[in-house]
N, C-alpha and C. Protein backbone atom coordinates (compact mmCIF):
# COMPACT_ATOMS: atom_id res chain seq x y z
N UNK A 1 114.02 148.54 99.28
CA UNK A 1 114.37 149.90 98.96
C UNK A 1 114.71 150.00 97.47
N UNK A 2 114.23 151.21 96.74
CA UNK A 2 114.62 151.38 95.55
C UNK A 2 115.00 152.72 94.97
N UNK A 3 115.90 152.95 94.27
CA UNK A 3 116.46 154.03 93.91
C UNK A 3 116.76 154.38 92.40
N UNK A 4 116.25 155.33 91.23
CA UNK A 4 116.99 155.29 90.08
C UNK A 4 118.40 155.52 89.88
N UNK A 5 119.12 154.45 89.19
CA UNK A 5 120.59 155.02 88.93
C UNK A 5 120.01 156.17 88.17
N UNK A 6 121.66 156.94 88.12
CA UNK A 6 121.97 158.12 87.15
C UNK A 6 121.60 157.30 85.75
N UNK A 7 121.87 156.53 85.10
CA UNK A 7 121.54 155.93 83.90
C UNK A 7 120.32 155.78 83.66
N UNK A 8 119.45 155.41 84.53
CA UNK A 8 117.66 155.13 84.33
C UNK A 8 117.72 156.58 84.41
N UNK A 9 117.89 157.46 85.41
CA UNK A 9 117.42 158.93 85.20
C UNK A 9 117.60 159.30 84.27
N UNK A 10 118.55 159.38 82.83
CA UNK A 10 119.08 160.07 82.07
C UNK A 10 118.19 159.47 80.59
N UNK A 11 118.49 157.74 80.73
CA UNK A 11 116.95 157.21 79.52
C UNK A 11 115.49 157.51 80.07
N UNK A 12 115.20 157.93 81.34
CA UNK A 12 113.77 158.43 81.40
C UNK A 12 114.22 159.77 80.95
N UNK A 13 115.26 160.68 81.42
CA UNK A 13 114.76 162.11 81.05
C UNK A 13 115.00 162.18 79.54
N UNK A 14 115.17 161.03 78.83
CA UNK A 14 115.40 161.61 77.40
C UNK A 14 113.92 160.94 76.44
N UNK A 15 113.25 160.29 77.17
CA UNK A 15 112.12 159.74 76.61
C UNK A 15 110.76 160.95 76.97
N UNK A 16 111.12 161.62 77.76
CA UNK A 16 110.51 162.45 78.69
C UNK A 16 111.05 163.86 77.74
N UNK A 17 112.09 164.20 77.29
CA UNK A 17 112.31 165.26 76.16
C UNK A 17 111.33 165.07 74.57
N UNK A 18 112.07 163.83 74.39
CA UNK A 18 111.27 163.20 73.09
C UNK A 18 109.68 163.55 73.01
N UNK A 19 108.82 163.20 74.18
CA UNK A 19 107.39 162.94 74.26
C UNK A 19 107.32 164.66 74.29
N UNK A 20 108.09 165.60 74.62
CA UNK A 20 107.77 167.22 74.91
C UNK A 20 107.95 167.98 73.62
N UNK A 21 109.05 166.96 72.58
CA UNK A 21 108.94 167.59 71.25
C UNK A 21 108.25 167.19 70.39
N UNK A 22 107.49 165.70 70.45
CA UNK A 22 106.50 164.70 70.15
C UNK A 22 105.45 166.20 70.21
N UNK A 23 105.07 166.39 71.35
CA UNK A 23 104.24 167.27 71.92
C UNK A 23 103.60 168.81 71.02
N UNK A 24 105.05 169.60 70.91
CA UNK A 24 105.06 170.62 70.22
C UNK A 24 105.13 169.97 68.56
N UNK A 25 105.69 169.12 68.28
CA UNK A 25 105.64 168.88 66.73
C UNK A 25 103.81 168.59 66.79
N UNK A 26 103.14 168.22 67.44
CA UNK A 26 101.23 167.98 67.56
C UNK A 26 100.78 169.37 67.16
N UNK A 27 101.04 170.45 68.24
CA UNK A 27 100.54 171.30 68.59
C UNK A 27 101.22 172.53 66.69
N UNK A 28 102.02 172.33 66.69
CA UNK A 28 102.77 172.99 64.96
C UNK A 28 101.31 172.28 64.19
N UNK A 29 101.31 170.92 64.02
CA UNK A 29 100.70 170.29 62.93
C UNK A 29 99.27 170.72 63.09
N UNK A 30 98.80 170.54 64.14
CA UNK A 30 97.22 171.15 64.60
C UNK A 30 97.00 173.02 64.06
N UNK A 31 97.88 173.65 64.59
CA UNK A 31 98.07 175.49 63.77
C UNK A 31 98.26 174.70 62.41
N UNK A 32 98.95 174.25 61.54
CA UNK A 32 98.74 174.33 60.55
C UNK A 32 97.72 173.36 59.93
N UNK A 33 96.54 172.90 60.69
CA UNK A 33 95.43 172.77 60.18
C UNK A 33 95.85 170.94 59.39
N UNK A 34 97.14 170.28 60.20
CA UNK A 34 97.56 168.96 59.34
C UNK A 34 97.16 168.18 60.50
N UNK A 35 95.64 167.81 60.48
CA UNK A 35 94.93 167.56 61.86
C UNK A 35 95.67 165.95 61.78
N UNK A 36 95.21 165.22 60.52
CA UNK A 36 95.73 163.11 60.88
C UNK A 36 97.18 163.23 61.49
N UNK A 37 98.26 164.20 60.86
CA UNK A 37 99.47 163.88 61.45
C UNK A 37 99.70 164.99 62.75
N UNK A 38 98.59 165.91 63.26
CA UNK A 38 98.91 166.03 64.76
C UNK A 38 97.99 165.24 65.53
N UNK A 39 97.23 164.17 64.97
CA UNK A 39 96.77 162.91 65.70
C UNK A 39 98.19 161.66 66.09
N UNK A 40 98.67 161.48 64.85
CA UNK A 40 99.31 160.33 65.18
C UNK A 40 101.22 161.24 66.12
N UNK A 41 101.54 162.24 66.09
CA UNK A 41 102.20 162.82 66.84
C UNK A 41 102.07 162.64 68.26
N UNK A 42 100.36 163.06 68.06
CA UNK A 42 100.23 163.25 69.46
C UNK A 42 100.24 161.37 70.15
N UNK A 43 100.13 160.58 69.26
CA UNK A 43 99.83 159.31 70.25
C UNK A 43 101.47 158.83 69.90
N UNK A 44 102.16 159.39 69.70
CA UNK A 44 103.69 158.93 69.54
C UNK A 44 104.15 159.43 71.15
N UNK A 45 103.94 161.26 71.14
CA UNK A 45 103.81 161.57 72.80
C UNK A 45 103.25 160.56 73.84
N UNK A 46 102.32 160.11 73.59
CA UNK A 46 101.40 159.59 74.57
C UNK A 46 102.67 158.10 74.75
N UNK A 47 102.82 157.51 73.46
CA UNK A 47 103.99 156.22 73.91
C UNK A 47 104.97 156.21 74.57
N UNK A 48 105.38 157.47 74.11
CA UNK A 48 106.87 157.78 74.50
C UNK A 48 106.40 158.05 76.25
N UNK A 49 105.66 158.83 76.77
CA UNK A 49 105.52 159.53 78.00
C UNK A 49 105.10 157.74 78.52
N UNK A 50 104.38 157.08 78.44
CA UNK A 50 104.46 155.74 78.86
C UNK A 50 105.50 154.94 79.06
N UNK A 51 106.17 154.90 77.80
CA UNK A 51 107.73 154.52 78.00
C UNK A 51 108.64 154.70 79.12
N UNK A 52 108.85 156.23 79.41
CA UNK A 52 108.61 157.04 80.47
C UNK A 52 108.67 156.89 81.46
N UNK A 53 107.38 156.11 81.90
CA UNK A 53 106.28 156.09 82.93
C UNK A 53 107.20 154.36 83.21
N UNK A 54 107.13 153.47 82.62
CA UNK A 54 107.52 152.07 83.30
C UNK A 54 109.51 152.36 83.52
N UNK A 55 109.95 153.44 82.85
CA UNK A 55 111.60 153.55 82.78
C UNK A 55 111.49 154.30 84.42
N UNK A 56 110.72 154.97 84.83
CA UNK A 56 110.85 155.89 86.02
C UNK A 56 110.71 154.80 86.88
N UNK A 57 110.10 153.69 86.85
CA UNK A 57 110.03 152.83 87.97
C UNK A 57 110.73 151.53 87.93
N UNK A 58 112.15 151.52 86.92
CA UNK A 58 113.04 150.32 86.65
C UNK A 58 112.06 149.57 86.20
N UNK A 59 111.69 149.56 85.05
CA UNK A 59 110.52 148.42 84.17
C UNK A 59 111.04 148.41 82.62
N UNK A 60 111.33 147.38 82.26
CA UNK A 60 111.07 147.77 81.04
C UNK A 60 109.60 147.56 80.09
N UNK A 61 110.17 148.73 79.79
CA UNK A 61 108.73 149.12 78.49
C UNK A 61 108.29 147.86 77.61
N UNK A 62 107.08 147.53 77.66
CA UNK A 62 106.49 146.53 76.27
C UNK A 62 107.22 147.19 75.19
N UNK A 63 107.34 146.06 74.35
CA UNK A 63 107.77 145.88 72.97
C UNK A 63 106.75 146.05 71.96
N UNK A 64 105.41 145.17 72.79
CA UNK A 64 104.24 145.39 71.73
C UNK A 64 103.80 146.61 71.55
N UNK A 65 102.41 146.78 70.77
CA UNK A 65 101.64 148.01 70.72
C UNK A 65 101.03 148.08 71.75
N UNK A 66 99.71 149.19 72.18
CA UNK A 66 99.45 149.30 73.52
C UNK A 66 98.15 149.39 72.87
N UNK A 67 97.77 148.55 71.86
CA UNK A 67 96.15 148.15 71.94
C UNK A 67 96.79 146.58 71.75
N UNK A 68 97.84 145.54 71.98
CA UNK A 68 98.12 144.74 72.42
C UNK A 68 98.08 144.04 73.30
N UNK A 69 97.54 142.80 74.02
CA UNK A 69 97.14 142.27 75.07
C UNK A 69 98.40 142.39 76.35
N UNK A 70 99.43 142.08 75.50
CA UNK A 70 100.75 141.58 76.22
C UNK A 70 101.25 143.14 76.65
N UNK A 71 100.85 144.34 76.11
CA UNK A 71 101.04 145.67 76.30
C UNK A 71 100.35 145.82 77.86
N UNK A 72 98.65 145.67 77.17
CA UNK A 72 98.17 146.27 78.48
C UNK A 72 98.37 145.12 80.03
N UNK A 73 98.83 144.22 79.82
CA UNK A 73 98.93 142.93 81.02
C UNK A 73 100.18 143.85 81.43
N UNK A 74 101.03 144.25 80.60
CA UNK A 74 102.28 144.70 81.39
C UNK A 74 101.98 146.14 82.27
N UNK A 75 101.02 146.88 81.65
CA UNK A 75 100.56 148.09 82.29
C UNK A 75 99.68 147.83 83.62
N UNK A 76 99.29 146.95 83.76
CA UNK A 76 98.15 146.58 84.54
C UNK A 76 99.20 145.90 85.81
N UNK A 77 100.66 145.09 85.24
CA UNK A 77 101.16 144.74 86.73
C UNK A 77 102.04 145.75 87.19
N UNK A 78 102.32 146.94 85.97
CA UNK A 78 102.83 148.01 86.74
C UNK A 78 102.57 148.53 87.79
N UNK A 79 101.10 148.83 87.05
CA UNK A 79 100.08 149.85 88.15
C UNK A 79 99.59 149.05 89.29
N UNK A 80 99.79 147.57 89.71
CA UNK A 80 99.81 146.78 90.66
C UNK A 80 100.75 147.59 91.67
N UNK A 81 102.19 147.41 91.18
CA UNK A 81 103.06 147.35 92.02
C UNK A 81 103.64 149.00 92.51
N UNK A 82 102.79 150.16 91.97
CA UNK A 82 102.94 151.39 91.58
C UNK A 82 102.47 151.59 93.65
N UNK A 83 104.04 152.57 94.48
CA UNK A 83 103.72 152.64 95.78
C UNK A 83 102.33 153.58 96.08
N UNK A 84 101.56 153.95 97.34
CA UNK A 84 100.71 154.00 97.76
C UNK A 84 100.72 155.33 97.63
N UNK A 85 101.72 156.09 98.02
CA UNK A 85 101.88 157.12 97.65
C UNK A 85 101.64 158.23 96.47
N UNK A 86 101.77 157.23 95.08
CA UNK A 86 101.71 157.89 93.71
C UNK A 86 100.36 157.44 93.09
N UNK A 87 99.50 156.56 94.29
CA UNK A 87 98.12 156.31 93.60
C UNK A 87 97.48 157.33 93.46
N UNK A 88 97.18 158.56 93.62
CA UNK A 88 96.71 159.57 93.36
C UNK A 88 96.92 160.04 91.97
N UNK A 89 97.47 159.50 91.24
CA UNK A 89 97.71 159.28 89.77
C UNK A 89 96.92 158.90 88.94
N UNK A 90 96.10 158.96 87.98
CA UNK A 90 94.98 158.10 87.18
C UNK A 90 95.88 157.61 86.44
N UNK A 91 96.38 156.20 86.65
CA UNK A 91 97.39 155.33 86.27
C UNK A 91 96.27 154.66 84.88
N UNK A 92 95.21 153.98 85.15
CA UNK A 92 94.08 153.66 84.42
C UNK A 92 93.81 154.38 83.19
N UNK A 93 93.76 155.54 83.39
CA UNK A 93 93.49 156.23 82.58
C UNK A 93 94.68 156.75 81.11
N UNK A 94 95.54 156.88 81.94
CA UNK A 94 96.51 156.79 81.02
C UNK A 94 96.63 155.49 80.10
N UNK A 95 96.84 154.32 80.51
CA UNK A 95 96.70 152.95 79.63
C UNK A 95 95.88 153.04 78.55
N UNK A 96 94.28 153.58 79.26
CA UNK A 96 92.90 153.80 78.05
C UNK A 96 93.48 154.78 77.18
N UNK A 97 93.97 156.19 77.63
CA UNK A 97 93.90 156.90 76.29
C UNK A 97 94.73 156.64 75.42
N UNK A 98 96.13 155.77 75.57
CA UNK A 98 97.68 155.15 74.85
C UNK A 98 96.36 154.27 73.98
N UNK A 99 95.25 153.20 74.71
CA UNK A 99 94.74 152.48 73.88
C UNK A 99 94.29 153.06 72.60
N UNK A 100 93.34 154.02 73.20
CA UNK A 100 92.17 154.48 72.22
C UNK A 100 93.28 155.44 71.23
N UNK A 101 93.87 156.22 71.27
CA UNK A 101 94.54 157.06 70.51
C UNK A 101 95.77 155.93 69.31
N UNK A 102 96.04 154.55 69.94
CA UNK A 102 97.00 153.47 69.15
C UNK A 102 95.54 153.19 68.14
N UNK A 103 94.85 152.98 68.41
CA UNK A 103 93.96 152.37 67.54
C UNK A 103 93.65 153.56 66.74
N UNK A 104 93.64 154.78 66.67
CA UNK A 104 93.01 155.84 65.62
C UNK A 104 94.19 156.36 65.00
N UNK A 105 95.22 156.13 65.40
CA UNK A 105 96.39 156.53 64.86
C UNK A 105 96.42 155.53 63.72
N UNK A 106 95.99 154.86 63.61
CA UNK A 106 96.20 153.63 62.48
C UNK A 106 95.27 154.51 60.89
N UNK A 107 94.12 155.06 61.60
CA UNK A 107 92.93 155.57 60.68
C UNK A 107 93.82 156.93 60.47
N UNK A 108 94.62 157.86 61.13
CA UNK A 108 95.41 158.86 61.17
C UNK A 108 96.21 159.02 60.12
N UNK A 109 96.97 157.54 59.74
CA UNK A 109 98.09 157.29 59.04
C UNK A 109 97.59 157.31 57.94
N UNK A 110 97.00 156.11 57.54
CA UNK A 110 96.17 155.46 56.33
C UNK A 110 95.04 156.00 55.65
N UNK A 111 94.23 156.14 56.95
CA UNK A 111 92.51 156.21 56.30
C UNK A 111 92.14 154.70 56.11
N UNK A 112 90.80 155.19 55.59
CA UNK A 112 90.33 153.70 54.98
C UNK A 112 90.69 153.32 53.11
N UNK A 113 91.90 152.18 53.62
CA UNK A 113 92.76 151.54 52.50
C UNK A 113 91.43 151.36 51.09
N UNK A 114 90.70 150.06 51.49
CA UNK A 114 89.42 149.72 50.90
C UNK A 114 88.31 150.71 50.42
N UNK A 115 87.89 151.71 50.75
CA UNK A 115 87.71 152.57 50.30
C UNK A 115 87.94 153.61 49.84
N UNK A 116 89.48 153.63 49.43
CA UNK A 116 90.21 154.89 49.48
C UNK A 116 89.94 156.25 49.84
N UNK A 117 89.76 156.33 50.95
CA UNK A 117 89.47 157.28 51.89
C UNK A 117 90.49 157.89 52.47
N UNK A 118 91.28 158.45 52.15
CA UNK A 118 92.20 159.10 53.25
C UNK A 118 92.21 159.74 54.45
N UNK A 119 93.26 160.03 54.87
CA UNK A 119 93.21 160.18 56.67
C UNK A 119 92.46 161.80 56.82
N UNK A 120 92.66 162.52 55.62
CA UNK A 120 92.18 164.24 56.18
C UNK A 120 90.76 164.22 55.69
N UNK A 121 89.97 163.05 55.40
CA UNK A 121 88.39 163.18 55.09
C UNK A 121 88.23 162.53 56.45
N UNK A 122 88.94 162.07 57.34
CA UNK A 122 87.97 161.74 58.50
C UNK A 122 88.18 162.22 59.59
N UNK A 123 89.27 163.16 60.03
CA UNK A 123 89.46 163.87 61.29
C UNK A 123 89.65 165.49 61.14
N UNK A 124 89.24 166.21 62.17
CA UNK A 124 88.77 167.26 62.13
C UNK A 124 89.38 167.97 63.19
N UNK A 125 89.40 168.94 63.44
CA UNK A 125 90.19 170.09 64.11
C UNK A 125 89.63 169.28 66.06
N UNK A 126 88.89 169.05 66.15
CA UNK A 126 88.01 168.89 67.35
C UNK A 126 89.10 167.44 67.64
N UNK A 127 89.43 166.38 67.02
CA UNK A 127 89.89 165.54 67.19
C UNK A 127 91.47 165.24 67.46
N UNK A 128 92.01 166.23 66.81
CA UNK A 128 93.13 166.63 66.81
C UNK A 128 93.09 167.37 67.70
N UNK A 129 92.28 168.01 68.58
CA UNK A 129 92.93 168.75 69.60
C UNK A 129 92.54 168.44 70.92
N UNK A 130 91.94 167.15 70.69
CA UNK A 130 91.60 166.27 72.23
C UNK A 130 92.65 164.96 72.08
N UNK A 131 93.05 164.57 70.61
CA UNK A 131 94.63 163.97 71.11
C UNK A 131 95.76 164.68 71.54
N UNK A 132 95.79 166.00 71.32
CA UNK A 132 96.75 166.99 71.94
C UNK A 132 96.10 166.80 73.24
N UNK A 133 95.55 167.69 73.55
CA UNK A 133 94.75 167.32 75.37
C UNK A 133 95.31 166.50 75.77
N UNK A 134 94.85 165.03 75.53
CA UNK A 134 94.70 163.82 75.93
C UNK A 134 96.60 163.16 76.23
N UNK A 135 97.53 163.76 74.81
CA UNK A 135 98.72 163.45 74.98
C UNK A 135 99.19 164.74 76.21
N UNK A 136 99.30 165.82 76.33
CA UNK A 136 99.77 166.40 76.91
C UNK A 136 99.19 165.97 78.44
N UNK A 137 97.92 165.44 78.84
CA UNK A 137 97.92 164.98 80.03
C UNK A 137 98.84 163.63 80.77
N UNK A 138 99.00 162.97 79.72
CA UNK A 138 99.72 161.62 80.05
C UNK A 138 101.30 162.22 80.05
N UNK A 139 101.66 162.94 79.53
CA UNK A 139 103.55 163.70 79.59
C UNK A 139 102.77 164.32 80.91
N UNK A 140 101.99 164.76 81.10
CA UNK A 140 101.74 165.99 82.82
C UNK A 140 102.19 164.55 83.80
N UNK A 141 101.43 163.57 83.67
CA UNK A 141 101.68 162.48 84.54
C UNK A 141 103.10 161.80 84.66
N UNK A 142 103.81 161.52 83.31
CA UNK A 142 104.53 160.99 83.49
C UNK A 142 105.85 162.02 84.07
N UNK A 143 105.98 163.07 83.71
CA UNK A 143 106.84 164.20 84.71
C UNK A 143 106.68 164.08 85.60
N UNK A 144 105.21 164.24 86.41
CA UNK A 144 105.26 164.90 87.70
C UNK A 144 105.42 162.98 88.86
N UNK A 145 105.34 162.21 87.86
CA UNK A 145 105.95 160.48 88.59
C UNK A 145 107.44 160.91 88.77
N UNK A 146 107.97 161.12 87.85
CA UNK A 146 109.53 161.03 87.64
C UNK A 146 109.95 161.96 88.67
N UNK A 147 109.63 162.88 88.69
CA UNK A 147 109.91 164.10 89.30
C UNK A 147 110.05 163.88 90.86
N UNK A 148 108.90 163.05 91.16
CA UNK A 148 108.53 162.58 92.82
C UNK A 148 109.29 161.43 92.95
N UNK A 149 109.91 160.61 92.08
CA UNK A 149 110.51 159.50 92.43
C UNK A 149 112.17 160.22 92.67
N UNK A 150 112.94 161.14 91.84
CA UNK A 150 113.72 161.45 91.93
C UNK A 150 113.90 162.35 93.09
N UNK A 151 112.71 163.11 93.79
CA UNK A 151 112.64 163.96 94.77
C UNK A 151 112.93 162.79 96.20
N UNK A 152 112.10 161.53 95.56
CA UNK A 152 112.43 160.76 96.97
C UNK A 152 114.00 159.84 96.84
N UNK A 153 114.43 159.76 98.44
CA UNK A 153 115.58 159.00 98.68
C UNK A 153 114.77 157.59 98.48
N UNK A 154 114.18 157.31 98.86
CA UNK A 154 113.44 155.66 98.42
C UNK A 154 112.14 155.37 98.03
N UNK A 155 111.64 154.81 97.83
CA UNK A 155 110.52 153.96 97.51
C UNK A 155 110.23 152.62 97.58
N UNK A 156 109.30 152.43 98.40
CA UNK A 156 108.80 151.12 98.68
C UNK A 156 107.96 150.49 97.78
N UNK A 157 108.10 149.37 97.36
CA UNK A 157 107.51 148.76 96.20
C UNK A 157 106.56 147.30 96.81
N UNK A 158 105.27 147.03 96.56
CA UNK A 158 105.26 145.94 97.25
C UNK A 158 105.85 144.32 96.39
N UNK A 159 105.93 143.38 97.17
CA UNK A 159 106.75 142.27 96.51
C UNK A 159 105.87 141.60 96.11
């Protein structure tokens, strides 16, 4: 049997605030047309709502990045042990887009160093607003987990 203390409820619901203002600070930067930094916003959302996502089920969160091996091994025995019930979740999917969005957030920040290229010659309104998408689906997931775990008196986990 498993249950969140009041304490896990209160560091998920505040990682779970964070990723919602993560969220709206994307969606500001995208209206004002500051597409690299409502890219890397939006994949700060996307961490944080992951964060989230292993705090709602007594886990702690990787330390690494989540285009990190030791990241995704930890996501992968989550979603092992994730009950039968909440598989209706694209647990998978969430991991891929934390991947793909950690890795462009890098090009977000920087650009290309070696060519001095900066970050607003290579992303575009279209890109910036499928990492918004893409972050606001993974916060939809990680709420509506939290939400059902706190709605239930238990959860069965397998061993």
């Amino acid at each position: 049997m498993w249950i969140l203390s009041q304490e896990q409820r209160d560091l998920t619901n505040d990682f779970l605030s964070r990723a919602n203002r993560k969220l709206e600070e994307a969606k500001n930067h995208l209206e004002k047309h500051a597409f690299p930094e409502s890219i890397s916003t939006s994949q700060e959302c996307l961490e944080l709502s992951i964060k989230a996502l292993f705090l709602s089920f007594s886990k702690a969160y990787p330390s690494k990045h989540p285009h990190e091996k030791e990241f995704e091994n930890a996501f992968i025995d989550l979603i092992r042990n994730i009950p039968s019930d909440l598989k209706y979740e694209n647990f998978p999917r969430m991991l891929f887009l934390c991947q793909l969005w950690s890795h462009l957030c890098t090009k977000a920040k920087y650009g290309y160093k070696k060519a001095k290229v900066g970050p607003t010659k290579l992303f575009e309104q279209l890109e910036a607003q499928l990492a918004l998408n893409h972050a606001n689906e993974c916060l939809t997931v990680a709420r509506r987990v939290y939400i059902r775990i706190c709605e239930s008196k238990t959860i069965f986990f397998k061993k």
